[in-house]
Protein backbone atom coordinates (compact mmCIF):
# COMPACT_ATOMS: atom_id res chain seq x y z
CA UNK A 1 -18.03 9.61 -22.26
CA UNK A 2 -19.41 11.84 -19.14
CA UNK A 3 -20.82 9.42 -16.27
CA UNK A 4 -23.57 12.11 -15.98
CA UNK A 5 -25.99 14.33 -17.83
CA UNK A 6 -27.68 16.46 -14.75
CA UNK A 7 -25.81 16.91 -11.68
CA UNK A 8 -26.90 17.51 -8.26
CA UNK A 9 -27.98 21.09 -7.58
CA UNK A 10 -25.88 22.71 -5.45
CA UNK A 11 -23.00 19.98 -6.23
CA UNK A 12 -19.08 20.46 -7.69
CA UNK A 13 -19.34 17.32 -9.95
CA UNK A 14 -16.38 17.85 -12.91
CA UNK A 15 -14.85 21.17 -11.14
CA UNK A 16 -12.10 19.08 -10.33
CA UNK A 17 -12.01 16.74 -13.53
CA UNK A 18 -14.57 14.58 -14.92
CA UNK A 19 -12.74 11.25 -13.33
CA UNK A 20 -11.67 13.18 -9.81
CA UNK A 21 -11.98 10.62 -6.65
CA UNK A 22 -10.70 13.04 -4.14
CA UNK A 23 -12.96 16.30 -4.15
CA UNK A 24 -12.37 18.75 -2.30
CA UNK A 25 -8.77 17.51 -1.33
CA UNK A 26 -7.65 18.93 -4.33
CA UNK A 27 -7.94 22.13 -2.21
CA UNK A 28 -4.75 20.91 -0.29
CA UNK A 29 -2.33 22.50 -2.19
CA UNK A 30 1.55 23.32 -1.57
CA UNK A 31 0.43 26.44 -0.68
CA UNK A 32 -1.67 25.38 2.08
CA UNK A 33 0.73 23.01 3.45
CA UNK A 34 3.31 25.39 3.79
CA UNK A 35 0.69 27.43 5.71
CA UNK A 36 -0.50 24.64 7.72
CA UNK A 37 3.32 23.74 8.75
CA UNK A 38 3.44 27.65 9.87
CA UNK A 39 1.10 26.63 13.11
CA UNK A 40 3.91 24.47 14.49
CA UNK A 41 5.15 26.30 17.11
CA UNK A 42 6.36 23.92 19.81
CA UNK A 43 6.43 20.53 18.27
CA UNK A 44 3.95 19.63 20.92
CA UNK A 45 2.01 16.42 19.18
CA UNK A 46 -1.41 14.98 19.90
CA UNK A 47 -2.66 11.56 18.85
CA UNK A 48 -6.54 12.32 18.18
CA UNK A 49 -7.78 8.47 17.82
CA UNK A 50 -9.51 6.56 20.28
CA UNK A 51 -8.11 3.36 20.99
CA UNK A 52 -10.12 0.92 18.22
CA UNK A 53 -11.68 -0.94 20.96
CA UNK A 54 -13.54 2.13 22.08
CA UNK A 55 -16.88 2.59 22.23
CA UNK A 56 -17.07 -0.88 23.37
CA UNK A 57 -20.01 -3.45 22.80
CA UNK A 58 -22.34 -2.22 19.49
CA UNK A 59 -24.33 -0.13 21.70
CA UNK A 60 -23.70 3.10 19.12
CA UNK A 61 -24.34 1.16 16.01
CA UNK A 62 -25.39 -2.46 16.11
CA UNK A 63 -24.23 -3.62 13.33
CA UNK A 64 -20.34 -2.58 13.98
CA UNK A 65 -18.54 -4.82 16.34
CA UNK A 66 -14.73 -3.96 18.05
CA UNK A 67 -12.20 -5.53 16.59
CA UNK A 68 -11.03 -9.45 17.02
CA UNK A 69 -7.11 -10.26 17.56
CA UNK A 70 -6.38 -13.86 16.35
CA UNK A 71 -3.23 -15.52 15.77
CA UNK A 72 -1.74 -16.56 12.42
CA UNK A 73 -0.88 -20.33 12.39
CA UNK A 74 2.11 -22.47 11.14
CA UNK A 75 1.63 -25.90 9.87
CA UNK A 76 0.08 -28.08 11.98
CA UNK A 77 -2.14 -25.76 13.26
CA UNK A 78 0.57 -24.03 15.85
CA UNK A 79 -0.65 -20.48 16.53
CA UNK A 80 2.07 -18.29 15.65
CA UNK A 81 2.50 -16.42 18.91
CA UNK A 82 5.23 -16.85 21.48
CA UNK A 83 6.16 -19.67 18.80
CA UNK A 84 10.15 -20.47 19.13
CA UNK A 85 10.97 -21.24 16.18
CA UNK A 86 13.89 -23.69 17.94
CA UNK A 87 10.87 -26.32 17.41
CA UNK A 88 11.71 -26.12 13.46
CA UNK A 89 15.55 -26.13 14.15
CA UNK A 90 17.90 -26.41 17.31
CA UNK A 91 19.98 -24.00 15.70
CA UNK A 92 17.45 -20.92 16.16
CA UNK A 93 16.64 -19.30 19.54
CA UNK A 94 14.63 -16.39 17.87
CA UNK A 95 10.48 -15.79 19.11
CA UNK A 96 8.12 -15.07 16.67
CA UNK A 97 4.13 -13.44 17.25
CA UNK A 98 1.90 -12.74 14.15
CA UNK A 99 -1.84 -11.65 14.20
CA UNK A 100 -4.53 -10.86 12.06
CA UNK A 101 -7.91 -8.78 12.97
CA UNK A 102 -10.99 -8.84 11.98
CA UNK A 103 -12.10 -5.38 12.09
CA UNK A 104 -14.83 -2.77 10.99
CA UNK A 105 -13.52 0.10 9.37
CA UNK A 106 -15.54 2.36 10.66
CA UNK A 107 -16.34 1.50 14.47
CA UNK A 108 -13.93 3.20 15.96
CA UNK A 109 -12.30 7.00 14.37
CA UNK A 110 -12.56 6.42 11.17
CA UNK A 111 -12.76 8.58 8.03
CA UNK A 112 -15.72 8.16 5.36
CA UNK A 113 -14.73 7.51 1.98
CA UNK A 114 -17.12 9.16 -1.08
CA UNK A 115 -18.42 5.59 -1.42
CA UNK A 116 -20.15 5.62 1.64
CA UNK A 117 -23.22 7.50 0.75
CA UNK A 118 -24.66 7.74 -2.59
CA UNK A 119 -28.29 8.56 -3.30
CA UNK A 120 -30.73 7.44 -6.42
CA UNK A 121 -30.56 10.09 -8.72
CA UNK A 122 -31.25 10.47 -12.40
CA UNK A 123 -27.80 11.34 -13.79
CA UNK A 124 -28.60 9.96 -16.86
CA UNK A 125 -31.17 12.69 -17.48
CA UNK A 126 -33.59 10.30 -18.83
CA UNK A 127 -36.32 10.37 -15.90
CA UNK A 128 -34.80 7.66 -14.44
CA UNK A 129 -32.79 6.98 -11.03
CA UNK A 130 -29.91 5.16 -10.64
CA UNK A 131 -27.74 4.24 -8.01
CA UNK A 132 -24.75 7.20 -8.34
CA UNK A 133 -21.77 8.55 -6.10
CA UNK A 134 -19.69 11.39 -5.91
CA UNK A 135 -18.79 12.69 -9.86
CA UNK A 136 -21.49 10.22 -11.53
CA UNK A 137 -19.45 6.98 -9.93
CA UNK A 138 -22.20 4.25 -10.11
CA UNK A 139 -23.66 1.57 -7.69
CA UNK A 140 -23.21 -2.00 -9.05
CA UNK A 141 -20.43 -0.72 -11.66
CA UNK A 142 -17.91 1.16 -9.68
CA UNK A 143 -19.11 0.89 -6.09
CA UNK A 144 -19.86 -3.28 -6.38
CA UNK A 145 -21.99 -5.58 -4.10
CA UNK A 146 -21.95 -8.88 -3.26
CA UNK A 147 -24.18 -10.07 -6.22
CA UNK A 148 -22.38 -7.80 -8.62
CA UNK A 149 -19.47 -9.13 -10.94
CA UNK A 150 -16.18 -9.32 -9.44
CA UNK A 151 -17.18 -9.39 -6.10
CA UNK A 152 -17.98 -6.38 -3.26
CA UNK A 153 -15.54 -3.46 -3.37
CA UNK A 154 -15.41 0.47 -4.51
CA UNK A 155 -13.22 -0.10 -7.99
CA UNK A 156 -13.80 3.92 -7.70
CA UNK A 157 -14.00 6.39 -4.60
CA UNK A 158 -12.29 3.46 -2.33
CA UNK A 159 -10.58 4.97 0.66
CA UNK A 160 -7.32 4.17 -0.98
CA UNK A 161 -7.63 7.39 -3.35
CA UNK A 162 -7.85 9.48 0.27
CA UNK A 163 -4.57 7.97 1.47
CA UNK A 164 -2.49 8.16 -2.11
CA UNK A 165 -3.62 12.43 -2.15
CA UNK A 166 -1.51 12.59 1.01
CA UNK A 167 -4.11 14.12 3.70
CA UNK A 168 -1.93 17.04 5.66
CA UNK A 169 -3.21 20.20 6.25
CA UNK A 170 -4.36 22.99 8.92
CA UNK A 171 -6.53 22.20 10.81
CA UNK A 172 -9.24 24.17 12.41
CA UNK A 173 -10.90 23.38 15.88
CA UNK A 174 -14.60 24.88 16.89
CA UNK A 175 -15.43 24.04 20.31
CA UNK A 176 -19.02 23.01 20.60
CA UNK A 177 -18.52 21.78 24.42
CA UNK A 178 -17.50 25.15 25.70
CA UNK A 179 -20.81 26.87 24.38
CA UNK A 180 -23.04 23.72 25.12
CA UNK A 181 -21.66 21.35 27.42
CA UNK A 182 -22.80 17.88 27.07
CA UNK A 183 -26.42 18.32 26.78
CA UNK A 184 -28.08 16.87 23.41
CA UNK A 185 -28.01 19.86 21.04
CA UNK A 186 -28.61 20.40 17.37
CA UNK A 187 -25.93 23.10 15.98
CA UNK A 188 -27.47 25.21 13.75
CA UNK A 189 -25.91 27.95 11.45
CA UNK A 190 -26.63 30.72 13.64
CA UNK A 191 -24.87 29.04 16.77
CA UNK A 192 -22.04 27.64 15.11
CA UNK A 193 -21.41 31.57 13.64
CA UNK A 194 -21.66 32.37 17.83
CA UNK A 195 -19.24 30.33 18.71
CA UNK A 196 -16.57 31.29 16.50
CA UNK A 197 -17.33 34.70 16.81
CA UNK A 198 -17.01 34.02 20.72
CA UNK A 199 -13.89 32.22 20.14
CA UNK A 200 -12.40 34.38 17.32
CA UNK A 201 -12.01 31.46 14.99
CA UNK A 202 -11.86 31.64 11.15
CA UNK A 203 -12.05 29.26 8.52
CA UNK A 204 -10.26 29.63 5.24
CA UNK A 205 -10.32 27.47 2.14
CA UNK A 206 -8.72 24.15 2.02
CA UNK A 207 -8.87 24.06 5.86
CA UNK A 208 -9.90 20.80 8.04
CA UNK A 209 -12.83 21.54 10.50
CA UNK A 210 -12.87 19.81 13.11
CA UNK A 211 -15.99 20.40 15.77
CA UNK A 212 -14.86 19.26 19.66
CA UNK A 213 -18.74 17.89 21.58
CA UNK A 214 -16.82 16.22 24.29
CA UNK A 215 -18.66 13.12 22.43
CA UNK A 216 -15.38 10.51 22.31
CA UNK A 217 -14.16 12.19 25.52
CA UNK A 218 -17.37 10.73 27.38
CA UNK A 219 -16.98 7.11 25.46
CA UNK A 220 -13.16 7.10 27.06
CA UNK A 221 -14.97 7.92 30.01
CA UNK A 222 -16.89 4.82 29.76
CA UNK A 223 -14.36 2.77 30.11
CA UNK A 224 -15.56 0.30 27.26
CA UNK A 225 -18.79 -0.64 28.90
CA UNK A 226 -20.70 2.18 26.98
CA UNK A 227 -24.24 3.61 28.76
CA UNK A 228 -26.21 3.04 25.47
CA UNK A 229 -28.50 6.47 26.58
CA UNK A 230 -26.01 8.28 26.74
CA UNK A 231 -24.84 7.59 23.84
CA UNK A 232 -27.59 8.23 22.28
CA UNK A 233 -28.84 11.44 23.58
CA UNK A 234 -25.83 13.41 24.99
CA UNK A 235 -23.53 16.28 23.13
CA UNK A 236 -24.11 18.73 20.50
CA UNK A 237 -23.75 17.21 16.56
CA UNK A 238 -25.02 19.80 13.31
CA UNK A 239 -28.34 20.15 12.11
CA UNK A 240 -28.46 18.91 8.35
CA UNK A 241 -31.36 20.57 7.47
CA UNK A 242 -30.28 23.66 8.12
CA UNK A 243 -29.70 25.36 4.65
CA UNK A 244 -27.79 27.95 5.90
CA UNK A 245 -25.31 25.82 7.56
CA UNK A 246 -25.21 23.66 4.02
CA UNK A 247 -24.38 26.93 2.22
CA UNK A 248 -21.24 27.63 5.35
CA UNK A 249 -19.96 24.34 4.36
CA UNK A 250 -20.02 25.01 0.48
CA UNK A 251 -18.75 28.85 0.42
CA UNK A 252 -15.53 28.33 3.18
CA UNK A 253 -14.47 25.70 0.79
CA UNK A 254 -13.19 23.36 3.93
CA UNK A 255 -11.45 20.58 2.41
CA UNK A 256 -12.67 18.29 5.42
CA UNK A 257 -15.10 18.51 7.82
CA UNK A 258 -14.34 16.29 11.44
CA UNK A 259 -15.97 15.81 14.62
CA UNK A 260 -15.73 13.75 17.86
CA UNK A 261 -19.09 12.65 17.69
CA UNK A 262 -20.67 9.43 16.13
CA UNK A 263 -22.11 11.05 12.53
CA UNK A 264 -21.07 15.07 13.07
CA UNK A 265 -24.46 15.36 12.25
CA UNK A 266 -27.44 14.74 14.45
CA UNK A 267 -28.86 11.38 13.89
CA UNK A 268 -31.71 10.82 13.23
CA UNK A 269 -31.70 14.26 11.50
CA UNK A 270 -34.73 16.47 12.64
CA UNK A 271 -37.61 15.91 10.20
CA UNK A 272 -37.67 18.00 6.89
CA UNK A 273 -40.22 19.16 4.64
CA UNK A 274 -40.96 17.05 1.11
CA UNK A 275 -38.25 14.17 0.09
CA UNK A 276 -35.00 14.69 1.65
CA UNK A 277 -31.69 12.76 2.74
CA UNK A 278 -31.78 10.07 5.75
CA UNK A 279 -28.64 12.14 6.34
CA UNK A 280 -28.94 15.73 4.85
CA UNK A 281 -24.85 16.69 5.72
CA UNK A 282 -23.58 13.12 4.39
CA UNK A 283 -25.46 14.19 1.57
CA UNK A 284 -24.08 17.45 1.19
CA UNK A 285 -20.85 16.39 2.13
CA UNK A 286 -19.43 12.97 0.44
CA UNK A 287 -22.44 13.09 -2.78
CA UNK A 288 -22.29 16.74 -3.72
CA UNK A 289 -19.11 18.25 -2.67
CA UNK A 290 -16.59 15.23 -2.56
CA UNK A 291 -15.72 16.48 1.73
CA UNK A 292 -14.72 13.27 3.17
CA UNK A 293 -16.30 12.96 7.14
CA UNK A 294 -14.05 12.21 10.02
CA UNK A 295 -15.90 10.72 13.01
CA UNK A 296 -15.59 9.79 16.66
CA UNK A 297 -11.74 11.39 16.60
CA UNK A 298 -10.86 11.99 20.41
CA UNK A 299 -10.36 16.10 20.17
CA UNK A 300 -10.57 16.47 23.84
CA UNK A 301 -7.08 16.77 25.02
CA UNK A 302 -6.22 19.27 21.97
CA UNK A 303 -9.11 21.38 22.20
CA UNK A 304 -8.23 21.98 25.86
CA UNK A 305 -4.46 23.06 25.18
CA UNK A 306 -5.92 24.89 22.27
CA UNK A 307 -7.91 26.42 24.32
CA UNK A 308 -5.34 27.28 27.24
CA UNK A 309 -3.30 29.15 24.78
CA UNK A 310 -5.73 31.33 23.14
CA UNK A 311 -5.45 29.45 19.51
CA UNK A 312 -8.03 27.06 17.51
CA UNK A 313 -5.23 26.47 14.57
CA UNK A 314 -3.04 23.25 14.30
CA UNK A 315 -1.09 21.31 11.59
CA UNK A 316 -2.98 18.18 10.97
CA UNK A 317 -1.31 14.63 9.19
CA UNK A 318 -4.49 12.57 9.16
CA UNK A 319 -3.98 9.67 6.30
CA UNK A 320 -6.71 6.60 6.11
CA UNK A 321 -5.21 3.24 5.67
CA UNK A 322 -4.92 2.36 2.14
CA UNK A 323 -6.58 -0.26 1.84
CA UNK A 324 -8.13 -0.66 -1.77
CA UNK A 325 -11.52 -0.89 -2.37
CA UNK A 326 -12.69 0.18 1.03
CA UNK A 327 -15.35 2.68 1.76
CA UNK A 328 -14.04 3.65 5.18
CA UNK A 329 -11.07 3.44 7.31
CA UNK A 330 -9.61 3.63 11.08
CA UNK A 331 -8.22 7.07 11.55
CA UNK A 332 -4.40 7.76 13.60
CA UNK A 333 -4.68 11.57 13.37
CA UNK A 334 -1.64 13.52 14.57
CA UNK A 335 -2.10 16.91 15.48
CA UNK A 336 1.10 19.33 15.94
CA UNK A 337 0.93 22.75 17.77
């Protein structure tokens, strides 16, 4: 039995199967791979994370905190780092450490799983909302609170279903810094099609976008004590509400859509006429069209060799953790020129 009735206008629900979890990475195929691993041309490789203690503080979002190193512990409370383990037995001169963190998924680079925005909508096509995800998936049955049965988790669109599909691909960098600088901006269709015109880059189906602000440059930068204005109101991020730029994202067919900012979209979005999304390109993005968001990746040092040698196209190996029943994840990009 179909989850839904009515789906979202403007959305792909069932093009890729009635019980897909991946969207629009189905557009990764062997085919594009192959093309992807034709970019490599000198096995140059860039790590495009921020360490996970970056920004620093909860200054960008206070309700996300870095993360907390603790020890394991042996019996009798020992904490399991430096421990020789000669105090168990003379006859063993071996030195063991073992931690644990506590950490938020998405503080740091992280990727956005399709269970991190849903919207009420009447799927049911009986005049009534409900709580629904990507493909029909539904709050309180597949994407589960605290109060639900079982206990909180995504039993469907968990991050885990990114990491299984295998995320490689070519990536595809649009510099945003190089038009605008670091001045607050809101990107709308007609200057993102001005920059890549400028910059003679093209995106093709199945390709990962990924849009360089100089954002996570300017948090390294910081040093970990984060200017909390700055973060605030500095670099440019996409306007959401522009239709035209919704449409760009649905017709190239990207498979992902990255930035190095803190939502890729400017937040709060400017404000838009009748009821719309809190977040008009999250919207468009993980409910509709099943594109999974990369955020705060640190682009800087890529965009500028990129740039240096007159190309915008990379081969990009980008896995989340898979941790099951997640709705986000730290991101450990690689990028290879």
């Amino acid at each position: 039995m179909s989850r839904w009735v009515n789906r979202p206008e403007g959305s792909n629900w069932g093009d890729f199967g009635e019980d897909d979890q991946i969207g629009r990475l189905n557009l990764l195929t062997p085919d594009k791979i192959r093309a992807a691993a034709a970019e490599v041309q000198t096995g140059e490789r860039f790590c495009l994370s921020l360490p996970l203690d970056l920004p620093g503080g909860n200054a960008l979002n206070s309700r996300r905190f870095p993360p907390k190193l603790s020890p394991t512990y042996r019996p009798g409370d020992k904490p399991n780092i430096n421990y020789n383990l000669s105090q168990d037995s003379p006859d063993f001169v071996d030195v063991i450490s073992d931690d644990v963190v506590l950490l938020h998924t998405q503080y740091s680079s992280q990727w956005d799983s399709l269970a991190h925005v849903g919207q009420e909508f009447d799927a049911d096509g009986d005049g009534v909302k409900e709580i629904v995800y990507y493909n029909g998936y539904r709050g309180g049955e597949h994407v589960k609170g605290p109060d639900d049965p079982g206990g909180i988790g995504a039993r469907a669109l968990g991050i885990e279903n990114m990491a299984a599909a295998g995320v490689q691909g070519r990536g595809v960098m649009i510099d945003l810094e190089g038009e605008f600088g670091r001045a607050e901006t809101i990107v709308g269709y007609d200057d993102l099609m001005r920059v890549m015109e400028k910059d003679k880059v093209v995106v093709e189906e199945g390709d990962m976008v990924c849009l360089h602000t100089g954002f996570a440059q300017m948090i390294v930068e910081m040093g970990g004590n984060p200017d909390k204005d700055k973060l605030h109101h500095s670099c440019a991020a996409l306007d959401g509400r522009d239709k035209r730029l919704l449409n760009w994202i649905t017709d190239t067919g990207l498979s992902l859509l990255i930035a190095d900012n803190y939502a890729v979209e400017a937040y709060p979005s400017r404000p838009g006429e009748g009821c719309c999304a809190f977040l008009p390109i999250h919207e468009h993005c993980l409910f509709k069209l099943g594109i999974h968001l990369g955020e705060l990746w640190h682009l800087t040092p890529l965009n500028s060799w990129l740039k240096a040698h007159g190309r915008s196209r990379f081969l990009l190996t980008a896995p989340p953790i898979r941790l099951p029943g997640s709705v986000g994840s730290p991101a450990n990009p690689v990028a290879t020129v």
